[in-house]
Protein backbone atom coordinates (compact mmCIF):
# COMPACT_ATOMS: atom_id res chain seq x y z
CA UNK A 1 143.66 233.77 76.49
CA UNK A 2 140.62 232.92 77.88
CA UNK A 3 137.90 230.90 76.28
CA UNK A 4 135.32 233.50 76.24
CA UNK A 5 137.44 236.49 74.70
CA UNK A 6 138.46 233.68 71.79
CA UNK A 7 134.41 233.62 70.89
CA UNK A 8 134.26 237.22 71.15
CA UNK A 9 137.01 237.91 68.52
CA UNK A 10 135.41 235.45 66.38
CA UNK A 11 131.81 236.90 66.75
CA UNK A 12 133.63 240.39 65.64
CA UNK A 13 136.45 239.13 63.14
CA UNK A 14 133.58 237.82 60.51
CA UNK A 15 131.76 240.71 60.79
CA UNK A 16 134.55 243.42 60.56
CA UNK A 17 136.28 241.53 57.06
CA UNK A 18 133.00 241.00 55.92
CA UNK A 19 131.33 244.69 56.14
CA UNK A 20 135.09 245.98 54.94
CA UNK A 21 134.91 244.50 51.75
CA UNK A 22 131.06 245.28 51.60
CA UNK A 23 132.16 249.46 52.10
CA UNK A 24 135.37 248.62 49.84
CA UNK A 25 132.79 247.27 46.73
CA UNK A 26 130.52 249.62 47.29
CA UNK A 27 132.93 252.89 47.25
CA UNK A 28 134.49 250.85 44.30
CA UNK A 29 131.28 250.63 42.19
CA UNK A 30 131.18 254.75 42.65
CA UNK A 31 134.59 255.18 41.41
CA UNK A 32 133.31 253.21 38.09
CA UNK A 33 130.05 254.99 37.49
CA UNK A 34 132.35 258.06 37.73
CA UNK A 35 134.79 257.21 35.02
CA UNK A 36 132.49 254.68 33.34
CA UNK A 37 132.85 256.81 30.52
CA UNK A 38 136.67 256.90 30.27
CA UNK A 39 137.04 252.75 30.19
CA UNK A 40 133.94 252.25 27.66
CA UNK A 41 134.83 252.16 23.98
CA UNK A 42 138.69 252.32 24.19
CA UNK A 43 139.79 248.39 23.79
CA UNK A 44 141.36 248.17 27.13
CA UNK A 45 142.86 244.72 28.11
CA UNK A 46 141.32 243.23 30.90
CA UNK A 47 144.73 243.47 32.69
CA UNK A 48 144.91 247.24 32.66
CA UNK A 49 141.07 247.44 34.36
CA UNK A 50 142.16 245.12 36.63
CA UNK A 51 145.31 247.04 37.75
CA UNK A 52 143.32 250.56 37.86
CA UNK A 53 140.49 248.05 40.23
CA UNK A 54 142.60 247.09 42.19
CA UNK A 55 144.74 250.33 43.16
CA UNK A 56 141.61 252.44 43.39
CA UNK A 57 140.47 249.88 46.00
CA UNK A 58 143.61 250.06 47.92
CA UNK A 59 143.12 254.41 47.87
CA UNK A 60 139.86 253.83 49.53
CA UNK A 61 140.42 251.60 52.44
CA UNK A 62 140.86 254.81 54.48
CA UNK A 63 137.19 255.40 54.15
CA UNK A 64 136.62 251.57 54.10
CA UNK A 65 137.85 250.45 57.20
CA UNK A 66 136.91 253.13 60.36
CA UNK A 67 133.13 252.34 58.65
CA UNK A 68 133.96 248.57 58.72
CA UNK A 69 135.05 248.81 62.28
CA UNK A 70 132.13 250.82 63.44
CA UNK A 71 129.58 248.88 61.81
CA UNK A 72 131.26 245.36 62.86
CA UNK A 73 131.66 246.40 66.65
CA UNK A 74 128.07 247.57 66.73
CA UNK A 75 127.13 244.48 65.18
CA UNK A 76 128.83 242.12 67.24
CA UNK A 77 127.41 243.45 70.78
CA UNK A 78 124.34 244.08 69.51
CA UNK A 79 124.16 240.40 68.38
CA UNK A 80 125.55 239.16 72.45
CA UNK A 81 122.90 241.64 73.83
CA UNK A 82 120.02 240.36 71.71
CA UNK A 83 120.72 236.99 72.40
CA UNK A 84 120.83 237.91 75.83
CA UNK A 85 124.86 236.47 75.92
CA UNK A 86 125.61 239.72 77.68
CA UNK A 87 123.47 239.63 80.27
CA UNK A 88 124.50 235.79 80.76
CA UNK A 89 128.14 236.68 81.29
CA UNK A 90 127.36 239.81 83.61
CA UNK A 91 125.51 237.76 86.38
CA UNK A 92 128.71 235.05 85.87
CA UNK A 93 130.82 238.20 86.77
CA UNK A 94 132.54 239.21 83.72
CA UNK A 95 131.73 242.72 82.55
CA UNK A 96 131.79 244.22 79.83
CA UNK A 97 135.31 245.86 80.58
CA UNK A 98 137.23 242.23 80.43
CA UNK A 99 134.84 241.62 77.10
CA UNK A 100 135.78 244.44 75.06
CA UNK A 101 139.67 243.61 75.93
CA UNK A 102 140.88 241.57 73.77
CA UNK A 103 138.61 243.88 71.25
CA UNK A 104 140.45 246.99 72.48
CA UNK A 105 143.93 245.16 71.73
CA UNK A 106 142.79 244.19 68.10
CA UNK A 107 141.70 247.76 67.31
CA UNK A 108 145.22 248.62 68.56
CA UNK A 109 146.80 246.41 66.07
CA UNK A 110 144.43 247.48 63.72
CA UNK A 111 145.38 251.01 64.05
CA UNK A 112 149.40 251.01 63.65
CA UNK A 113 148.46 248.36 60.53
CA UNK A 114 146.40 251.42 59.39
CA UNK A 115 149.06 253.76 59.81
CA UNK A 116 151.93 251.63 58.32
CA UNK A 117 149.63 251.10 55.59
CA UNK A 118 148.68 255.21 55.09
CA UNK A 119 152.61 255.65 55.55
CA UNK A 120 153.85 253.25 52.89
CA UNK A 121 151.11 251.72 51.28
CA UNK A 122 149.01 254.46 50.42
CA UNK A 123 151.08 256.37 48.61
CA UNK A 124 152.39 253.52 46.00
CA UNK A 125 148.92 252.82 45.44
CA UNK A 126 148.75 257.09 44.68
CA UNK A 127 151.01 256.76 42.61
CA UNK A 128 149.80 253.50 40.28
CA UNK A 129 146.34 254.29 40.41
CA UNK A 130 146.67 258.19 38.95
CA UNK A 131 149.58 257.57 36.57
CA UNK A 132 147.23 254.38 35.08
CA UNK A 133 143.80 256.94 35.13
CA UNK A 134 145.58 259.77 33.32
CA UNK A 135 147.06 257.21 30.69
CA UNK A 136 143.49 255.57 30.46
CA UNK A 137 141.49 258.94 30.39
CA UNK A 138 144.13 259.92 27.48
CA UNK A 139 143.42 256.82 25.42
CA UNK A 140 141.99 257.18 22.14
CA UNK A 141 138.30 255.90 21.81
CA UNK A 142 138.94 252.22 19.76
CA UNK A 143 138.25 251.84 15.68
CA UNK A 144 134.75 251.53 14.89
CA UNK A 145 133.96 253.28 11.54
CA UNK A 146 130.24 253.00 11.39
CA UNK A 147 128.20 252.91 8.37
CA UNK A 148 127.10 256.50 6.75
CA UNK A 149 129.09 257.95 8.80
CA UNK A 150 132.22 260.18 8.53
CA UNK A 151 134.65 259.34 11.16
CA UNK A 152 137.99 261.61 11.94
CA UNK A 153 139.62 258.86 14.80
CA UNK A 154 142.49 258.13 12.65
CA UNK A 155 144.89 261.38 12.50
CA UNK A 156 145.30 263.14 9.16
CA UNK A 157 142.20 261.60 7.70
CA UNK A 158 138.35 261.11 7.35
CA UNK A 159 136.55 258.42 6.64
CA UNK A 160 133.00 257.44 5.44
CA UNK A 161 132.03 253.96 4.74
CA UNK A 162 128.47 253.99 3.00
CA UNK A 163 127.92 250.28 3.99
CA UNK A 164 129.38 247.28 5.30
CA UNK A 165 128.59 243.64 4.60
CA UNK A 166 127.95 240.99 6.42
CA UNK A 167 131.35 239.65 6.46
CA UNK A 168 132.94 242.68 8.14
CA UNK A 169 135.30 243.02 5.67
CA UNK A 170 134.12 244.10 2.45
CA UNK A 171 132.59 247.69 2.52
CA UNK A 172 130.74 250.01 -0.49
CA UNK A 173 130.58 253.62 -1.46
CA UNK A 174 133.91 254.63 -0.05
CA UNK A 175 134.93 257.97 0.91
CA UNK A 176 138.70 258.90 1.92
CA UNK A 177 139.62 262.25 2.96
CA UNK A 178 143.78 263.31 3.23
CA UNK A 179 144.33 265.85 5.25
CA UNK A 180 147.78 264.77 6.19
CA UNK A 181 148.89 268.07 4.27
CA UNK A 182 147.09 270.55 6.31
CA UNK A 183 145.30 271.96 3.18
CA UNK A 184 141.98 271.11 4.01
CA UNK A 185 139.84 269.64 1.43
CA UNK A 186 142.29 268.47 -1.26
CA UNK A 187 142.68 265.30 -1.65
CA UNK A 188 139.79 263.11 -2.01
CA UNK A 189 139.90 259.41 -3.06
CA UNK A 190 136.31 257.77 -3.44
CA UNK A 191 135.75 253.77 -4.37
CA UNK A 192 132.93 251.49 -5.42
CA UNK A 193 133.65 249.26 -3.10
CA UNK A 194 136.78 247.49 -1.13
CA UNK A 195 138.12 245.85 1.71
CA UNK A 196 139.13 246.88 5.44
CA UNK A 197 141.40 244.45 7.38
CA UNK A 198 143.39 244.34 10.22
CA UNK A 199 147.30 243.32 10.59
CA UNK A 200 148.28 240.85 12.31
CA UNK A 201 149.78 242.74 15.11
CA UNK A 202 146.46 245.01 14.77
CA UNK A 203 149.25 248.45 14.40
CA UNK A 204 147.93 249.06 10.69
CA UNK A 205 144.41 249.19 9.05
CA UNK A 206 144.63 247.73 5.37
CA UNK A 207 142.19 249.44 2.52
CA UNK A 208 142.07 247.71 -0.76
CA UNK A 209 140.13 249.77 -2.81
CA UNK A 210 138.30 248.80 -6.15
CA UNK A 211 137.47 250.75 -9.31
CA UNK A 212 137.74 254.08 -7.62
CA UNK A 213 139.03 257.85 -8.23
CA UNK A 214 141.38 259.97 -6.60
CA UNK A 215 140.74 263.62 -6.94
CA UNK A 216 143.73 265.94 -5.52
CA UNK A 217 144.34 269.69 -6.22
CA UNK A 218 148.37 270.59 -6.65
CA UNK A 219 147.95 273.50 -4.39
CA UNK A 220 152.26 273.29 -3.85
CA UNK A 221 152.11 274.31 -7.27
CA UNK A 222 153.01 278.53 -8.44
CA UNK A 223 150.48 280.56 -8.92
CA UNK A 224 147.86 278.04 -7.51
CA UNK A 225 144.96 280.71 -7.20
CA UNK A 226 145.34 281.84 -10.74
CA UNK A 227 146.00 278.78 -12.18
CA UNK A 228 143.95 276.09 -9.75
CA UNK A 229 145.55 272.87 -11.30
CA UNK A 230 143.79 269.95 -10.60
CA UNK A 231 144.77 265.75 -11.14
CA UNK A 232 142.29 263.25 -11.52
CA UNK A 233 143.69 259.36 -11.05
CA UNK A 234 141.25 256.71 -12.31
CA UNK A 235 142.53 253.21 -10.78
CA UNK A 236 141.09 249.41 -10.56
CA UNK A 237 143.22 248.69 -7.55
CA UNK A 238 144.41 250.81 -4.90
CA UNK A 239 145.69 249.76 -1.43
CA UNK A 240 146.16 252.74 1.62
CA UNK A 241 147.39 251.62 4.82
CA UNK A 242 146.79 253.71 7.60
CA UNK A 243 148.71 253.48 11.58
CA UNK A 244 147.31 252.49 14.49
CA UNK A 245 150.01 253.35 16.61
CA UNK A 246 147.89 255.65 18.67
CA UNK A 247 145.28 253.94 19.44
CA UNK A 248 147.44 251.63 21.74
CA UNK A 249 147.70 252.66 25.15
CA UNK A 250 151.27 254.14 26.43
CA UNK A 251 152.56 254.63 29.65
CA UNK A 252 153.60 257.61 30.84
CA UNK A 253 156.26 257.91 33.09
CA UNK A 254 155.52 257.92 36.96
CA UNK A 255 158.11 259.94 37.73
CA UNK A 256 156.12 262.68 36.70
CA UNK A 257 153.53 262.42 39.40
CA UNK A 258 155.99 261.47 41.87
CA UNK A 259 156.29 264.44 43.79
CA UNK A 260 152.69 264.55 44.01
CA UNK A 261 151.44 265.17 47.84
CA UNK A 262 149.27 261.81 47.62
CA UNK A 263 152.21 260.22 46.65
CA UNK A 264 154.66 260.77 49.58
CA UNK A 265 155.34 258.98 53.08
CA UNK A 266 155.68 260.70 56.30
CA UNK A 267 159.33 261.55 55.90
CA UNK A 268 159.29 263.31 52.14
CA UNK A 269 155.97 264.85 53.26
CA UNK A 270 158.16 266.67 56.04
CA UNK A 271 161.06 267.39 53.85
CA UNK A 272 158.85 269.23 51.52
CA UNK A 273 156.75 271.26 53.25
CA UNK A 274 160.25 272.39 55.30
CA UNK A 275 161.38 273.16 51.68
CA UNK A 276 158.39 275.10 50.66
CA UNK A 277 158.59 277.21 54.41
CA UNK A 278 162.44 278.10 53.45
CA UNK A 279 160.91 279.14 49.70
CA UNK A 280 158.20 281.47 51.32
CA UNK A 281 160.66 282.86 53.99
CA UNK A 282 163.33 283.86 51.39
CA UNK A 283 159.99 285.51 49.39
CA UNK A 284 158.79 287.48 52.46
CA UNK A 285 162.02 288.84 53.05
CA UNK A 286 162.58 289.39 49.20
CA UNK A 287 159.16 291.47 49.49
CA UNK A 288 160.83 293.57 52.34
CA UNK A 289 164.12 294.61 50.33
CA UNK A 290 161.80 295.16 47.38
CA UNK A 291 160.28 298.16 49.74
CA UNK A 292 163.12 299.43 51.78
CA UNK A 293 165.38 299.51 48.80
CA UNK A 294 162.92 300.59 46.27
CA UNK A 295 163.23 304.73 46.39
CA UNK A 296 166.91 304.40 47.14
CA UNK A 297 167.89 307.14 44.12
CA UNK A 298 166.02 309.71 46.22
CA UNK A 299 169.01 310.09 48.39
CA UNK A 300 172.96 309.03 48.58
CA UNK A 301 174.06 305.81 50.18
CA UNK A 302 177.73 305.19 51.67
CA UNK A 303 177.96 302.33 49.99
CA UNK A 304 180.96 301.02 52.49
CA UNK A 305 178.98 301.33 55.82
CA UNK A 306 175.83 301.07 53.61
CA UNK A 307 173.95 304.10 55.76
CA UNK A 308 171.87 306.96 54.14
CA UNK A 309 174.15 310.59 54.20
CA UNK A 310 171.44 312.93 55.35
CA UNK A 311 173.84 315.60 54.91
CA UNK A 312 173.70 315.32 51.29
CA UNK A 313 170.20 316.89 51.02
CA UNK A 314 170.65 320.72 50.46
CA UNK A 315 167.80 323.06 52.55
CA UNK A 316 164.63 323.47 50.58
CA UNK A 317 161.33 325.40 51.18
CA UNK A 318 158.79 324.02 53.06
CA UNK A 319 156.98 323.36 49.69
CA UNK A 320 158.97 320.47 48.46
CA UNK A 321 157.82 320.95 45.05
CA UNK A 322 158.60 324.85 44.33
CA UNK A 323 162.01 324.50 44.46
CA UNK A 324 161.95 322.60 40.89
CA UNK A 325 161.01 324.10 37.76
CA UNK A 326 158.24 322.68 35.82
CA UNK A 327 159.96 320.46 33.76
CA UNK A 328 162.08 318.80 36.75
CA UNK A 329 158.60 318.65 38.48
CA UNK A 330 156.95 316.44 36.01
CA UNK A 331 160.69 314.58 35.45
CA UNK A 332 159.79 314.07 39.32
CA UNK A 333 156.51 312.87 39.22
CA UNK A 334 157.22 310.64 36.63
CA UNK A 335 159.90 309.06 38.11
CA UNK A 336 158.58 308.70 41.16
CA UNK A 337 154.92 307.00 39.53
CA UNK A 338 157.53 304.50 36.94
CA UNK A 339 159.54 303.27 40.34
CA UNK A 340 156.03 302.89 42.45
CA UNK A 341 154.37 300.90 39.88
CA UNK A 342 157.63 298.80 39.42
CA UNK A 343 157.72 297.92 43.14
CA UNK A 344 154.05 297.69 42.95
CA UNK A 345 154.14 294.95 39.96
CA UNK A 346 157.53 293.53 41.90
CA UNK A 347 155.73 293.08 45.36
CA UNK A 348 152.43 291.41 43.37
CA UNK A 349 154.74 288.91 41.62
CA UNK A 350 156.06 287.89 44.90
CA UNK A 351 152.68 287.41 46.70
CA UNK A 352 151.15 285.39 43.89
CA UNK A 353 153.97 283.31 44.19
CA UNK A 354 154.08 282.71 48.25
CA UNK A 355 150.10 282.61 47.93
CA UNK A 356 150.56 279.46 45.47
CA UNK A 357 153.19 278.13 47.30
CA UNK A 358 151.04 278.46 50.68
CA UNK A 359 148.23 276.42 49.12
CA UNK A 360 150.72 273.41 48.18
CA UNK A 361 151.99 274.17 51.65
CA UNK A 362 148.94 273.11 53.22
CA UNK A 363 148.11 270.63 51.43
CA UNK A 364 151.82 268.75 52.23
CA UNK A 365 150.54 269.87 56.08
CA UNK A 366 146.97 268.27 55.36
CA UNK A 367 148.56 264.61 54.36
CA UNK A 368 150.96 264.78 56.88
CA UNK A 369 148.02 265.10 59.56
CA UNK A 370 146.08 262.15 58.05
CA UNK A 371 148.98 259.79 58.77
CA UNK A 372 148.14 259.80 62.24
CA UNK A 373 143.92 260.46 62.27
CA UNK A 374 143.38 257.61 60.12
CA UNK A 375 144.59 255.32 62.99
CA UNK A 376 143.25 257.48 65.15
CA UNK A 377 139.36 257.04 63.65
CA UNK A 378 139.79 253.40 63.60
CA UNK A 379 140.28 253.37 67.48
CA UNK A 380 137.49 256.25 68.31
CA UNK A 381 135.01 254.63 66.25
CA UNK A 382 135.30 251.50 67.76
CA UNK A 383 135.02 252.72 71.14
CA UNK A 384 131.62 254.59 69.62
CA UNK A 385 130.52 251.30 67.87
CA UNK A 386 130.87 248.57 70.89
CA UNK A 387 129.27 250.12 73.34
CA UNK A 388 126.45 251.12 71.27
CA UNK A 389 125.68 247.70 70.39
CA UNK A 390 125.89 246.79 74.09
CA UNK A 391 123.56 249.48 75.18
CA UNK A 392 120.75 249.08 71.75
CA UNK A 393 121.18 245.52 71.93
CA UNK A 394 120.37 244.71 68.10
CA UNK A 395 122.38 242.59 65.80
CA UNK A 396 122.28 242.06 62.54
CA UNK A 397 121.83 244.62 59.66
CA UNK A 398 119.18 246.88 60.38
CA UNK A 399 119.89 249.21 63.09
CA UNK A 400 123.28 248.55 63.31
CA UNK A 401 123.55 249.99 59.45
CA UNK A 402 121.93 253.21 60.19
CA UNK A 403 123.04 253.84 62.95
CA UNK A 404 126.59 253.26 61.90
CA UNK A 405 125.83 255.09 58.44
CA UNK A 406 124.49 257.80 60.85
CA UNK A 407 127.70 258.52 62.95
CA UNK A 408 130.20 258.13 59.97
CA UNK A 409 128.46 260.57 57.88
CA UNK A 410 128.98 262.86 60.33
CA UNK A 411 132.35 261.87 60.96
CA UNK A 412 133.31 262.39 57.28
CA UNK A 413 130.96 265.83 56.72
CA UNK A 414 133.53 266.84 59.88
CA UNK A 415 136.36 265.49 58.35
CA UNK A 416 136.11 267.09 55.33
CA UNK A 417 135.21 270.28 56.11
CA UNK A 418 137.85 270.30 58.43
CA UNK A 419 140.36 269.67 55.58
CA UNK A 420 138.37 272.86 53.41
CA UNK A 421 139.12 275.03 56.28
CA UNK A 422 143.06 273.68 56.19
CA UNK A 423 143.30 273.56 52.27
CA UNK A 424 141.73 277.50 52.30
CA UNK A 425 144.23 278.63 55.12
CA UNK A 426 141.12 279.22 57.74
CA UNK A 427 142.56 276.93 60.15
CA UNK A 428 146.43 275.58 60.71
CA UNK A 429 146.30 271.76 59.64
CA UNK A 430 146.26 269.99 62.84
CA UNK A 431 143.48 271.95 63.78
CA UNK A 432 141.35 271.41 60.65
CA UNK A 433 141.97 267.81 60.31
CA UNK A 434 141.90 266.74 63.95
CA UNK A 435 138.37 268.59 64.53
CA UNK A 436 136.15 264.87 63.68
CA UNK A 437 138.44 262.94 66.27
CA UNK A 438 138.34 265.22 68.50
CA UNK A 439 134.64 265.44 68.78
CA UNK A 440 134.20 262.01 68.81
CA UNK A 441 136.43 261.05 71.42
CA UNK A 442 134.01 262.47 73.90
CA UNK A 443 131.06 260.76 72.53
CA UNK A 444 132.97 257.12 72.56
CA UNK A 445 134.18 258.20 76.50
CA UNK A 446 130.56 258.45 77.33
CA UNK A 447 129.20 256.02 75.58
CA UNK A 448 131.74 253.56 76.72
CA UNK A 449 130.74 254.66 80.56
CA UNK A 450 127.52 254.60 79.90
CA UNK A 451 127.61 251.04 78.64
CA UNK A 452 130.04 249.77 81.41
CA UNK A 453 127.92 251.19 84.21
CA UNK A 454 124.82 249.66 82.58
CA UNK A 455 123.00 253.05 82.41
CA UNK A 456 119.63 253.46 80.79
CA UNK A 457 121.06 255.69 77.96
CA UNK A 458 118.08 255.04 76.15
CA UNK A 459 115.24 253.73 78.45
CA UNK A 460 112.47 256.46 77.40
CA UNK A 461 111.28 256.40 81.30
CA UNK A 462 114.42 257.41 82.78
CA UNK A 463 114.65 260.42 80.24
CA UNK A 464 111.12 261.03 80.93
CA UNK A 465 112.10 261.56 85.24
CA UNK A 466 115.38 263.34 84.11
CA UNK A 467 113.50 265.98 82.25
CA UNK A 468 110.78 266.09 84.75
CA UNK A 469 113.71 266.67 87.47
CA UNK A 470 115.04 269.84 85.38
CA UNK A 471 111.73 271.16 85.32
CA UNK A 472 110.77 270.78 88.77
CA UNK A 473 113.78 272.52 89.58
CA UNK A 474 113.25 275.34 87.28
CA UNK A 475 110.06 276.04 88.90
């Protein structure tokens, strides 16, 4: 490898790992203002935020890295154009072909790493990063029983603490409703004043009451509404221990979300969705015996070559109905209205079902396509990025940034509404989620000519002569 392509995969490997992680933090910081309110207030261990950090990261390098790769090609011509490098190693006779070269081969790599990674990666990092969210958004808010306030966190019972003192263990005016019985309001143990600790393992909150009553009504008792007995228990001490158990964080199986379409590589993708076409199928044609075989009592069947006996129907008049008295009429009418509304309800059953089934269908479809565009966008965007910043010739952050937040914003308005139109049936899925790549891949074509020809793509006076031309001619 020659000297020169060496610096230019330097000039564009700091760039591309740098604005990667950059577009990695930043999508990262969104995911946390969006479920900031899930992780506040629950006690998590640092270890479990880190885990759910670290696989949400790893779900959003697909968004991460075509931006990174746009933004760090622009960047890195722009930078040899402003510094006039690129006009330096024209007039020595390399072009800009033999510079982007060793680029073009990188982006290669890049892009079977990207689909190796969307194919096996991705979908472990599905799977940890959901099955840790659900378990986190399930956890229980942690203790804090403020003062003057009553507070139900702890199941079966509420409690009001009318102060605390500044040792944080010793609390006054003590209020402890049990509602353990489902009874409401019927046992009620008040205190002067006590103490609230913590075990050792932190499973069980301690209570040690002092010079308090307990107040319970025996509503298991006979005759309770006539009656209403009642038990007052005066006490010095009085210790209630109440479990924590649910305030610590379990793990639910992952099993559970395993069949999950985020959660699947290329080869169960296929597998499913060729499950869920047989399903559908056998419906449809379920749907079809429903109708031909729904009015079969109206005539006789040989039931050994299975064909209808026409002969079997005796002459009638021309008005199909006269030839029945009135009660055989309605018997008629009836029966015929009880079997159409019963192949009616049959045929509706059936339709919900394919019509949910059709919607998972697509979205197996959907996943399968982004497999391949993924690698795909890392490769078209580069070829939109590089000879952009050959042809604007400006490094650093300014332009390069808009005009690379520019083009991926469209990109990703395409993308996704490419993937509506697949997820609502409008469009088959490799139409719907191939519609951004393929409208791109013009662009980078002609921007990549554009830039290897030297063109004035954006010299103002050669637009200005072009349009003049057109009008001159339409005159």
């Amino acid at each position: 490898m020659k000297k020169i392509h060496i610096l230019v995969l330097r000039a564009y490997v700091g760039p591309l790992v740098m604005t990667f992680f950059i577009a990695l933090f930043i999508l990262l910081m969104q995911f946390v203002w969006k479920y900031i309110d899930d992780l506040v207030g629950k006690g998590l261990e640092w270890y479990i935020i880190a885990k759910l950090l670290f696989y949400a990261s790893s779900t959003f390098v697909p968004l991460a890295l075509p931006l990174a790769i746009l933004l760090s090609s622009l960047m890195t011509f722009g930078n040899l154009g402003e510094h006039y490098e690129l006009v330096a190693l024209k007039s020595s006779g390399i072009s800009l072909r033999r510079l982007m070269a060793p680029l073009v081969g990188l982006s290669l790599i890049i892009s079977i790493i990207a689909f190796y990674f969307s194919n096996n990666i991705l979908p472990i990092a599905n799977l940890k990063f959901h099955s840790i969210l659900y378990d986190v958004r399930e956890q229980k808010l942690a203790l804090n029983i403020k003062e003057g306030f009553f507070y139900d966190g702890i199941d079966g019972y509420v409690i009001r603490v009318g102060k605390k003192e500044t040792d944080g263990k010793t609390i006054r005016n003590i209020k402890i409703y049990n509602h353990t019985a489902r009874m409401g309001n019927t046992n009620l143990t008040t205190a002067d004043w006590g103490t609230m600790e913590l075990t050792a393992d932190k499973k069980n909150l301690i209570f040690t009451l002092h010079d308090g009553i307990n107040y319970q009504e025996k509503v298991e008792q006979r005759n309770y509404f006539s009656h209403r007995s009642f038990q007052r228990t005066i006490f010095k001490e009085n210790q209630r221990r109440f479990d924590l158990s649910n305030f610590s964080m379990n793990r639910t199986n992952e099993d559970l979300f395993r069949s999950n379409y985020q959660m699947l590589n290329l080869g169960q993708l296929t597998y499913a969705s060729d499950s869920i076409k047989k399903k559908i199928k056998n419906r449809s044609e379920d749907m079809t015996s429903i109708v031909k075989n729904g009015f079969y009592n109206l005539t006789l069947l040989d039931k050994k070559e299975k064909k209808v006996l026409i002969d079997t129907f005796k002459p009638v008049k021309a008005d199909f109905m006269s030839n029945f008295t009135p009660a055989e009429q309605n018997q008629i009418i009836n029966g015929a209205i009880s079997t159409a509304r019963g192949i009616k309800e049959n045929l509706e059953m059936h339709s919900n079902e394919i019509e949910s089934r059709s919607g998972n269908l697509y979205r197996y479809e959907i996943e399968i396509q982004r497999k391949f565009t993924l690698s795909l966008a890392c490769l078209i965007l580069f070829f939109i990025g590089a000879p952009l910043g050959a042809i604007i010739r400006k490094g650093g952050f300014g332009m390069p940034v808009v005009i690379s937040i520019f083009f991926f914003v469209i990109f990703h308005i395409l993308s996704i509404t490419g993937e509506k139109f697949s997820r609502e049936g409008v469009l088959p899925a490799w139409k719907g989620m191939w519609i951004a790549p393929m409208v791109f891949l013009p662009i980078g074509v002609f921007l990549t000519y554009k830039a290897t020809t030297d063109s004035p793509l954006f010299d103002m006076e050669s637009w200005q002569k072009f349009i003049s031309r057109i009008f001159r001619k339409t005159k």
